[in-house]
Every structure is written in C-alpha cells, then in structure tokens.
C-alpha atoms as a PDB file:
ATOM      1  CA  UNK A   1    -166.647 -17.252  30.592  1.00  0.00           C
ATOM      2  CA  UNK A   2    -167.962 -14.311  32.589  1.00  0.00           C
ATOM      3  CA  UNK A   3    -170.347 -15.515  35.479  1.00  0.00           C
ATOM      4  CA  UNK A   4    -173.447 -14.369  36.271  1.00  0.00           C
ATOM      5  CA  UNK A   5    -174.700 -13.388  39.827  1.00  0.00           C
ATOM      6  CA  UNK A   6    -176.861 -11.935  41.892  1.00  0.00           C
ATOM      7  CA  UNK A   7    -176.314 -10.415  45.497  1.00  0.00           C
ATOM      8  CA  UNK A   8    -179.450 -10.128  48.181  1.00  0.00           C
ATOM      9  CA  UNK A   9    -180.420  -9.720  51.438  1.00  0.00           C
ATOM     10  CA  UNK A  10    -180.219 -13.443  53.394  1.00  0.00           C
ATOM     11  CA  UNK A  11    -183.309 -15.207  54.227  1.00  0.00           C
ATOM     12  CA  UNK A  12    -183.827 -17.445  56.806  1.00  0.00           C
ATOM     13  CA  UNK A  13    -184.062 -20.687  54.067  1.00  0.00           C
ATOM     14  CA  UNK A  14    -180.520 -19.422  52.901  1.00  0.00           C
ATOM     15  CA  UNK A  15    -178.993 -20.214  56.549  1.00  0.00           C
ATOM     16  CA  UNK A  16    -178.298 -23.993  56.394  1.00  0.00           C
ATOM     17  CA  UNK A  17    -176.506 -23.044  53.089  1.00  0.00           C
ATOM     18  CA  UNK A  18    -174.200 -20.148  54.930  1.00  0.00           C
ATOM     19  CA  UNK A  19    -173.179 -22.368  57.830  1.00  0.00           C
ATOM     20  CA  UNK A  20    -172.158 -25.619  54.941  1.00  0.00           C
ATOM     21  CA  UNK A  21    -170.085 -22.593  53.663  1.00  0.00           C
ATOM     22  CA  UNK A  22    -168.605 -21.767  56.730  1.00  0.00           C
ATOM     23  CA  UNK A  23    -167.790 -24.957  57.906  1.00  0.00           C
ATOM     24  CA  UNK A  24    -165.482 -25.377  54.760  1.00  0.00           C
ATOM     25  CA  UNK A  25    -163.321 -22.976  56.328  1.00  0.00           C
ATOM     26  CA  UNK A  26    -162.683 -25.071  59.380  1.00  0.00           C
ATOM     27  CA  UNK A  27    -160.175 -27.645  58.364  1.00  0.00           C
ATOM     28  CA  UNK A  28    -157.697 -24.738  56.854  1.00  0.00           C
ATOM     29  CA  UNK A  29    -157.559 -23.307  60.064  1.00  0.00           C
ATOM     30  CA  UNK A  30    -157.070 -20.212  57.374  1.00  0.00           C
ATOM     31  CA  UNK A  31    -160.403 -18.641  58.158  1.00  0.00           C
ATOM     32  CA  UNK A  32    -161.735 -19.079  61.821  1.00  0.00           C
ATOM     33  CA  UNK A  33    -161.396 -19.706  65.357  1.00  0.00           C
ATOM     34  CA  UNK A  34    -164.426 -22.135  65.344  1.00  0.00           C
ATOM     35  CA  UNK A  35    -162.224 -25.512  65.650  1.00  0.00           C
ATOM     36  CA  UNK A  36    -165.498 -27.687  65.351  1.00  0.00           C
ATOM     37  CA  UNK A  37    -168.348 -27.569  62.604  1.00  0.00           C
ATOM     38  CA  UNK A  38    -170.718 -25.193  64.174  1.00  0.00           C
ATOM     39  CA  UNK A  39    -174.817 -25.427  63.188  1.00  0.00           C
ATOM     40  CA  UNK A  40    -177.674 -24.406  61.882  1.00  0.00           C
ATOM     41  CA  UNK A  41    -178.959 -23.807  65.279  1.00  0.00           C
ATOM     42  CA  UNK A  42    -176.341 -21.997  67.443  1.00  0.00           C
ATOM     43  CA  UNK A  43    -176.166 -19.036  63.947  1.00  0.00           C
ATOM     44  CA  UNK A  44    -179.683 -18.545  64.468  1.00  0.00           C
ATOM     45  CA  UNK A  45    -179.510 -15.663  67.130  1.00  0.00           C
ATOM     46  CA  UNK A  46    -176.357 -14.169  64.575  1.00  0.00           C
ATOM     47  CA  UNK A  47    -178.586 -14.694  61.833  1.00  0.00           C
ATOM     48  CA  UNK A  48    -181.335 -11.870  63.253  1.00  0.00           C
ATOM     49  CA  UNK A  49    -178.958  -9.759  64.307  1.00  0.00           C
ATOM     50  CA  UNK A  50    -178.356  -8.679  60.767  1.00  0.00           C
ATOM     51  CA  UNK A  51    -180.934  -6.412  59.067  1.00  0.00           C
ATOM     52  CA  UNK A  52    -181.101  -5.135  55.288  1.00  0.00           C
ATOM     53  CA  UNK A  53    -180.940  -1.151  56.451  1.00  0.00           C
ATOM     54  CA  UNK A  54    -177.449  -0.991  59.015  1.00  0.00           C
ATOM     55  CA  UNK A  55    -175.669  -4.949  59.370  1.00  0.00           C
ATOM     56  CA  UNK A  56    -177.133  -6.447  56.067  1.00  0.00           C
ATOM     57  CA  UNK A  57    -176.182 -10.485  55.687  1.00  0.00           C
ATOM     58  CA  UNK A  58    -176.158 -11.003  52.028  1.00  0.00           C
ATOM     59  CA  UNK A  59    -175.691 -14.075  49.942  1.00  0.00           C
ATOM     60  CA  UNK A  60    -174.393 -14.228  46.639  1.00  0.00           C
ATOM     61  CA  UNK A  61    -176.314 -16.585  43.787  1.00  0.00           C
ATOM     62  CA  UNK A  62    -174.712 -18.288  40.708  1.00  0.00           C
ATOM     63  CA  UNK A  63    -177.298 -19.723  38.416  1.00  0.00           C
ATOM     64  CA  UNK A  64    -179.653 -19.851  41.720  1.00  0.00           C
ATOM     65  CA  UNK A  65    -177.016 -21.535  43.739  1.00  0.00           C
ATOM     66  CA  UNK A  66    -175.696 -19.515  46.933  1.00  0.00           C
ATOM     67  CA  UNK A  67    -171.647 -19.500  46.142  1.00  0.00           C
ATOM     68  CA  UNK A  68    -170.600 -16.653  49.011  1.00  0.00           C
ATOM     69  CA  UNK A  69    -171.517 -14.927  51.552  1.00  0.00           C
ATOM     70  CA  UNK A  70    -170.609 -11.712  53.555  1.00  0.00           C
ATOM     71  CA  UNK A  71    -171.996 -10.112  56.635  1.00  0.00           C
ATOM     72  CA  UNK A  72    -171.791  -6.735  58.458  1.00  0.00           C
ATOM     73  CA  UNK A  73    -171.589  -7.286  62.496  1.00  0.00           C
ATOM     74  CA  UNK A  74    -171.614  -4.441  64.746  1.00  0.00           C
ATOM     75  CA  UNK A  75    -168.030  -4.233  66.573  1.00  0.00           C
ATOM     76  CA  UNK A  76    -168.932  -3.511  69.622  1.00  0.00           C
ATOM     77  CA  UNK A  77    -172.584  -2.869  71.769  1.00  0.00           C
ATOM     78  CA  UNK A  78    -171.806   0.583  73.117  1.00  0.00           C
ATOM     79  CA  UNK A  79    -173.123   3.317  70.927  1.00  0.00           C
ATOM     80  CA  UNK A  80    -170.568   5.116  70.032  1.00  0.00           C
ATOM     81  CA  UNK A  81    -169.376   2.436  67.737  1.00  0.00           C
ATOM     82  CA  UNK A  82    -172.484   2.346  65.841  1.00  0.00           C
ATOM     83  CA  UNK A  83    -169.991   3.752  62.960  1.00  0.00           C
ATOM     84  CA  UNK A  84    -168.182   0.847  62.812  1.00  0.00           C
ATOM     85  CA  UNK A  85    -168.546  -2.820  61.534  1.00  0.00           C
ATOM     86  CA  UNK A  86    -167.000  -6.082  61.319  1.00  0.00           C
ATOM     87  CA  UNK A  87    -167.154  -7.174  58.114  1.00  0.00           C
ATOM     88  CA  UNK A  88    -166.941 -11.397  57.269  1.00  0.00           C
ATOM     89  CA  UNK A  89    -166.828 -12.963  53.737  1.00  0.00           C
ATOM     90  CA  UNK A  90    -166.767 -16.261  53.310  1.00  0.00           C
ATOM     91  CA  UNK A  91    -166.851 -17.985  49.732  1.00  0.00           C
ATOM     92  CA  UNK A  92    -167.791 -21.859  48.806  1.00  0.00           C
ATOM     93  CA  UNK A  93    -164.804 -24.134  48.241  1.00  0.00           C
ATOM     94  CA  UNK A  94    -165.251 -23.839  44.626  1.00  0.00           C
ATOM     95  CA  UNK A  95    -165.692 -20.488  43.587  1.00  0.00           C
ATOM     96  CA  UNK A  96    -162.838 -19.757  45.435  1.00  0.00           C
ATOM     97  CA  UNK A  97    -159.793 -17.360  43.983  1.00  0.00           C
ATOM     98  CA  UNK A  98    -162.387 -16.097  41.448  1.00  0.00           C
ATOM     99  CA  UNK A  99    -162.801 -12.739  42.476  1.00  0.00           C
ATOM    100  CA  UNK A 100    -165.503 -13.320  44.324  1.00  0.00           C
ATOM    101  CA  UNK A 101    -164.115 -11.198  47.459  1.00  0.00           C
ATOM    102  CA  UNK A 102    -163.344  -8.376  45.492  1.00  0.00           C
ATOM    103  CA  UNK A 103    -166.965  -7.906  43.930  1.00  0.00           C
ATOM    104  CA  UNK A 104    -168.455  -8.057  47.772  1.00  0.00           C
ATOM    105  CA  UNK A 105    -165.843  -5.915  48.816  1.00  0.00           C
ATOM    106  CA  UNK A 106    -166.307  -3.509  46.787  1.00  0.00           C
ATOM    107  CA  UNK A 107    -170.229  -3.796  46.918  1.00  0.00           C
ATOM    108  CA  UNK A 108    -169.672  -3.813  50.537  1.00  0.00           C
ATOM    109  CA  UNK A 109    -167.608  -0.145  50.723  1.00  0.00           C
ATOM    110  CA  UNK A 110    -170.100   1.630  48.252  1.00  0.00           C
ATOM    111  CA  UNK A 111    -173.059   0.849  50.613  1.00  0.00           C
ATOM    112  CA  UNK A 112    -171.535   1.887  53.435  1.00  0.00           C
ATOM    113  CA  UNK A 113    -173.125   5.617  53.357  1.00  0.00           C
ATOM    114  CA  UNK A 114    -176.435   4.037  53.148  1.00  0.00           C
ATOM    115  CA  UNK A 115    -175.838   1.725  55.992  1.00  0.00           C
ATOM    116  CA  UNK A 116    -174.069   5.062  58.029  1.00  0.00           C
ATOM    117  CA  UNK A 117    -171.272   2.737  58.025  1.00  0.00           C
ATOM    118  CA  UNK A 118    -167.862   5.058  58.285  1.00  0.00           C
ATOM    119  CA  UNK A 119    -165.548   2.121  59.090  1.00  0.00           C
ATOM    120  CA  UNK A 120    -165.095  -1.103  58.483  1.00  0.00           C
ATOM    121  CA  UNK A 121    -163.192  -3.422  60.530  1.00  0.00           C
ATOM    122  CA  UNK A 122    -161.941  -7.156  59.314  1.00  0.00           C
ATOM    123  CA  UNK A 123    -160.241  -9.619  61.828  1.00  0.00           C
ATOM    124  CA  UNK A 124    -158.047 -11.588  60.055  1.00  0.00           C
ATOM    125  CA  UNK A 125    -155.109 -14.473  61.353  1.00  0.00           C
ATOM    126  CA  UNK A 126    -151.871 -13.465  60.077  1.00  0.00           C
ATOM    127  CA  UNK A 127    -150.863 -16.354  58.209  1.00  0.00           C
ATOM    128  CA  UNK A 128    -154.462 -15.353  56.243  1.00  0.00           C
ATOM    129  CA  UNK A 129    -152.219 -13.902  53.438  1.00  0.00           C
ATOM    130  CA  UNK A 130    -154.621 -13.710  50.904  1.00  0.00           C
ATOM    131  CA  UNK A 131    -157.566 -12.331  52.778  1.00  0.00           C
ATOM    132  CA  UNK A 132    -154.944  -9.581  54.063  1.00  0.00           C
ATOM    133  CA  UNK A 133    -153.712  -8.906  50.267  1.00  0.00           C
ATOM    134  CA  UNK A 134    -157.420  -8.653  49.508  1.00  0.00           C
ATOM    135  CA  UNK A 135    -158.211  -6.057  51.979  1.00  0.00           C
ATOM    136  CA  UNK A 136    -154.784  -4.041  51.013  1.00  0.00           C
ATOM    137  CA  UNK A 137    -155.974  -4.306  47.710  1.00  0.00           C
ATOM    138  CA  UNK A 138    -159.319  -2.076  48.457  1.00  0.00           C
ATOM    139  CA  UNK A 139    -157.035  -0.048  51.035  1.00  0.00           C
ATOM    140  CA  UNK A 140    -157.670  -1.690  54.220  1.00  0.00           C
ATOM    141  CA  UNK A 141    -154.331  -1.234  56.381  1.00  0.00           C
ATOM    142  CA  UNK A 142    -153.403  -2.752  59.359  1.00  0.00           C
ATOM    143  CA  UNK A 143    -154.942  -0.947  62.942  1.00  0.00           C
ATOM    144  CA  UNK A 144    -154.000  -3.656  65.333  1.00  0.00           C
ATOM    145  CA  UNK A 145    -151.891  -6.654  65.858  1.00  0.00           C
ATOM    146  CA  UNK A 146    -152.718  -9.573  68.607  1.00  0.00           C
ATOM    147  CA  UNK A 147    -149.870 -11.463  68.639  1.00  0.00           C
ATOM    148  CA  UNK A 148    -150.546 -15.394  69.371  1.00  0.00           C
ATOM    149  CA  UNK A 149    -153.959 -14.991  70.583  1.00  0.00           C
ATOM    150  CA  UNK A 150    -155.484 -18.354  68.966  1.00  0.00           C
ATOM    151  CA  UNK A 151    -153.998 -21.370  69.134  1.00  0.00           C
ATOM    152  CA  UNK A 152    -155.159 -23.693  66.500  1.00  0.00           C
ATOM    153  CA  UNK A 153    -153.494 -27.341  66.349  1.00  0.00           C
ATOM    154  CA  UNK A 154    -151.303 -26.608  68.981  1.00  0.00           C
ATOM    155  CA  UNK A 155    -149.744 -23.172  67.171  1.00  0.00           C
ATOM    156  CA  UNK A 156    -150.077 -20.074  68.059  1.00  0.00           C
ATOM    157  CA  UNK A 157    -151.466 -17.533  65.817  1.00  0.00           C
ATOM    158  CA  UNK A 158    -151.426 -13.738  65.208  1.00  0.00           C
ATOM    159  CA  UNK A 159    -154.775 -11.660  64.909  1.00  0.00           C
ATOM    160  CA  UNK A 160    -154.409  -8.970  62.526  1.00  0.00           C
ATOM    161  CA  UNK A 161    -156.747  -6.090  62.391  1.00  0.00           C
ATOM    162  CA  UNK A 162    -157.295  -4.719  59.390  1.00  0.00           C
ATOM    163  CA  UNK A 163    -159.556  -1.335  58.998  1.00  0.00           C
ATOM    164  CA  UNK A 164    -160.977   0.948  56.022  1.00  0.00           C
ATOM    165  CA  UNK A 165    -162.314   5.050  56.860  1.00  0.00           C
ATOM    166  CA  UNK A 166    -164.626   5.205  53.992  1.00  0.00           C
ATOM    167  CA  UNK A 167    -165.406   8.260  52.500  1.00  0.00           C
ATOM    168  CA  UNK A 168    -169.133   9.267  53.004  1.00  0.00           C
END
C-alpha cells in the first residue's frame, strides 16, 4: 500500500515531536554524537535558525502524524559558505527503511536552486552504512574522513563527510 504524505515547513508546535524523533536515534549510537536525550528546550535556539526561504526545517506528515524530519544548517558562519549546507534527516523508529530518506533527499536536492544552495554537506559516522549508501545513492561522495573523532561507549568512531555539487 502506497503511503500518503505531506512535506512542510516546521512550526514551532511540531518541535516536541522532532526532538521524540531524534532522541530515537540515541541508543544506536548509529545517528549522533548527542549521548544523552537532549530537549525541547536546548533545540529551541536551532529551531529559529531555520527559515522556509535559505535553511528550511521541514517535517514530513503521514495521515497528520509527523513520521520524519530533515533540516538544512548553514556549515559554517563566515560568508563565503553561504553556498553550502549541512543537511540532517532523521526518520521515526517506524517508518524506518521505507524510503523515507530518499523522497527528502531528493526533495531536498531539487530545492536547492531556490534556497541558492550549491552544496550540500552530510556528516555521517562511518559505521552509518546505510545513511552513507543513501547519500551514494543520490551521488553524494566522500570529501573528508575524521578518523576516531567520537567516542561513543568507549569506541572510537570515524566521521565521514559526505558532499553533493548540485547543478543550479
């Protein structure tokens, strides 16, 4: 059965729901750094940071439910990066492996002339094989490689970065 969805800007009422999310990626030690449930609270600030016209935050709905989300960051503060962002999806634990990623991903890389978005930039653990797959699969590659940078239980893990040139 084909599911029905909708993807739009974040509101503020949609932020308890986006941090539940992320915190299901904590235990995996898969996703993030964050070793702790973070809250509602400390994303505030990271919350207005995004805006619908250059670092949109949206939320993707499932019969009025919020299943995903994905966010544009800015990489870096100094102008001359304004090309560039960061880009974060995170999905709920079960809509998982549905193909969720690859409709924001690809929603994602079609806005990115409206947003004057030329690259996109994903951070990614190495032991993350099937974000890294996912990227590969809209032709992400590997820029960078941080070897052992976070330790997470007491292992040390690789940070891969991953980046896209879009066509514009």
């Amino acid at each position: 059965m084909q599911m029905t969805y909708e993807i739009v800007h974040a509101t503020r009422d949609d932020l308890e729901t986006i941090v539940d999310i992320y915190n299901s990626t904590i235990p995996s030690r898969m996703v993030t750094a964050d070793l702790e449930p973070v809250t509602v609270e400390s994303r505030e600030n990271w919350f207005y940071e995004h805006s619908e016209q250059s670092r949109p935050l949206w939320v993707m709905k499932a019969e009025g439910r919020i299943i995903a989300w994905l966010s544009f960051s800015s990489f870096h503060s100094r102008a001359a990066y304004d090309a560039t962002a960061e880009i974060s999806i995170y999905i709920s634990p079960v809509n998982r492996s549905q193909g969720i990623g690859s409709i924001f991903l690809r929603k994602a890389i079609e806005e990115c002339p409206r947003l004057n978005i030329r690259n996109i930039v994903a951070l990614v653990f190495g032991h993350n094989e099937p974000s890294i797959a996912l990227l590969r699969k809209f032709g992400f590659e590997q820029w960078g490689l941080l070897p052992g940078v976070a330790t997470l239980d007491g292992v040390d893990r690789d940070l891969v970065l991953m980046g896209l040139k879009v066509q514009v």
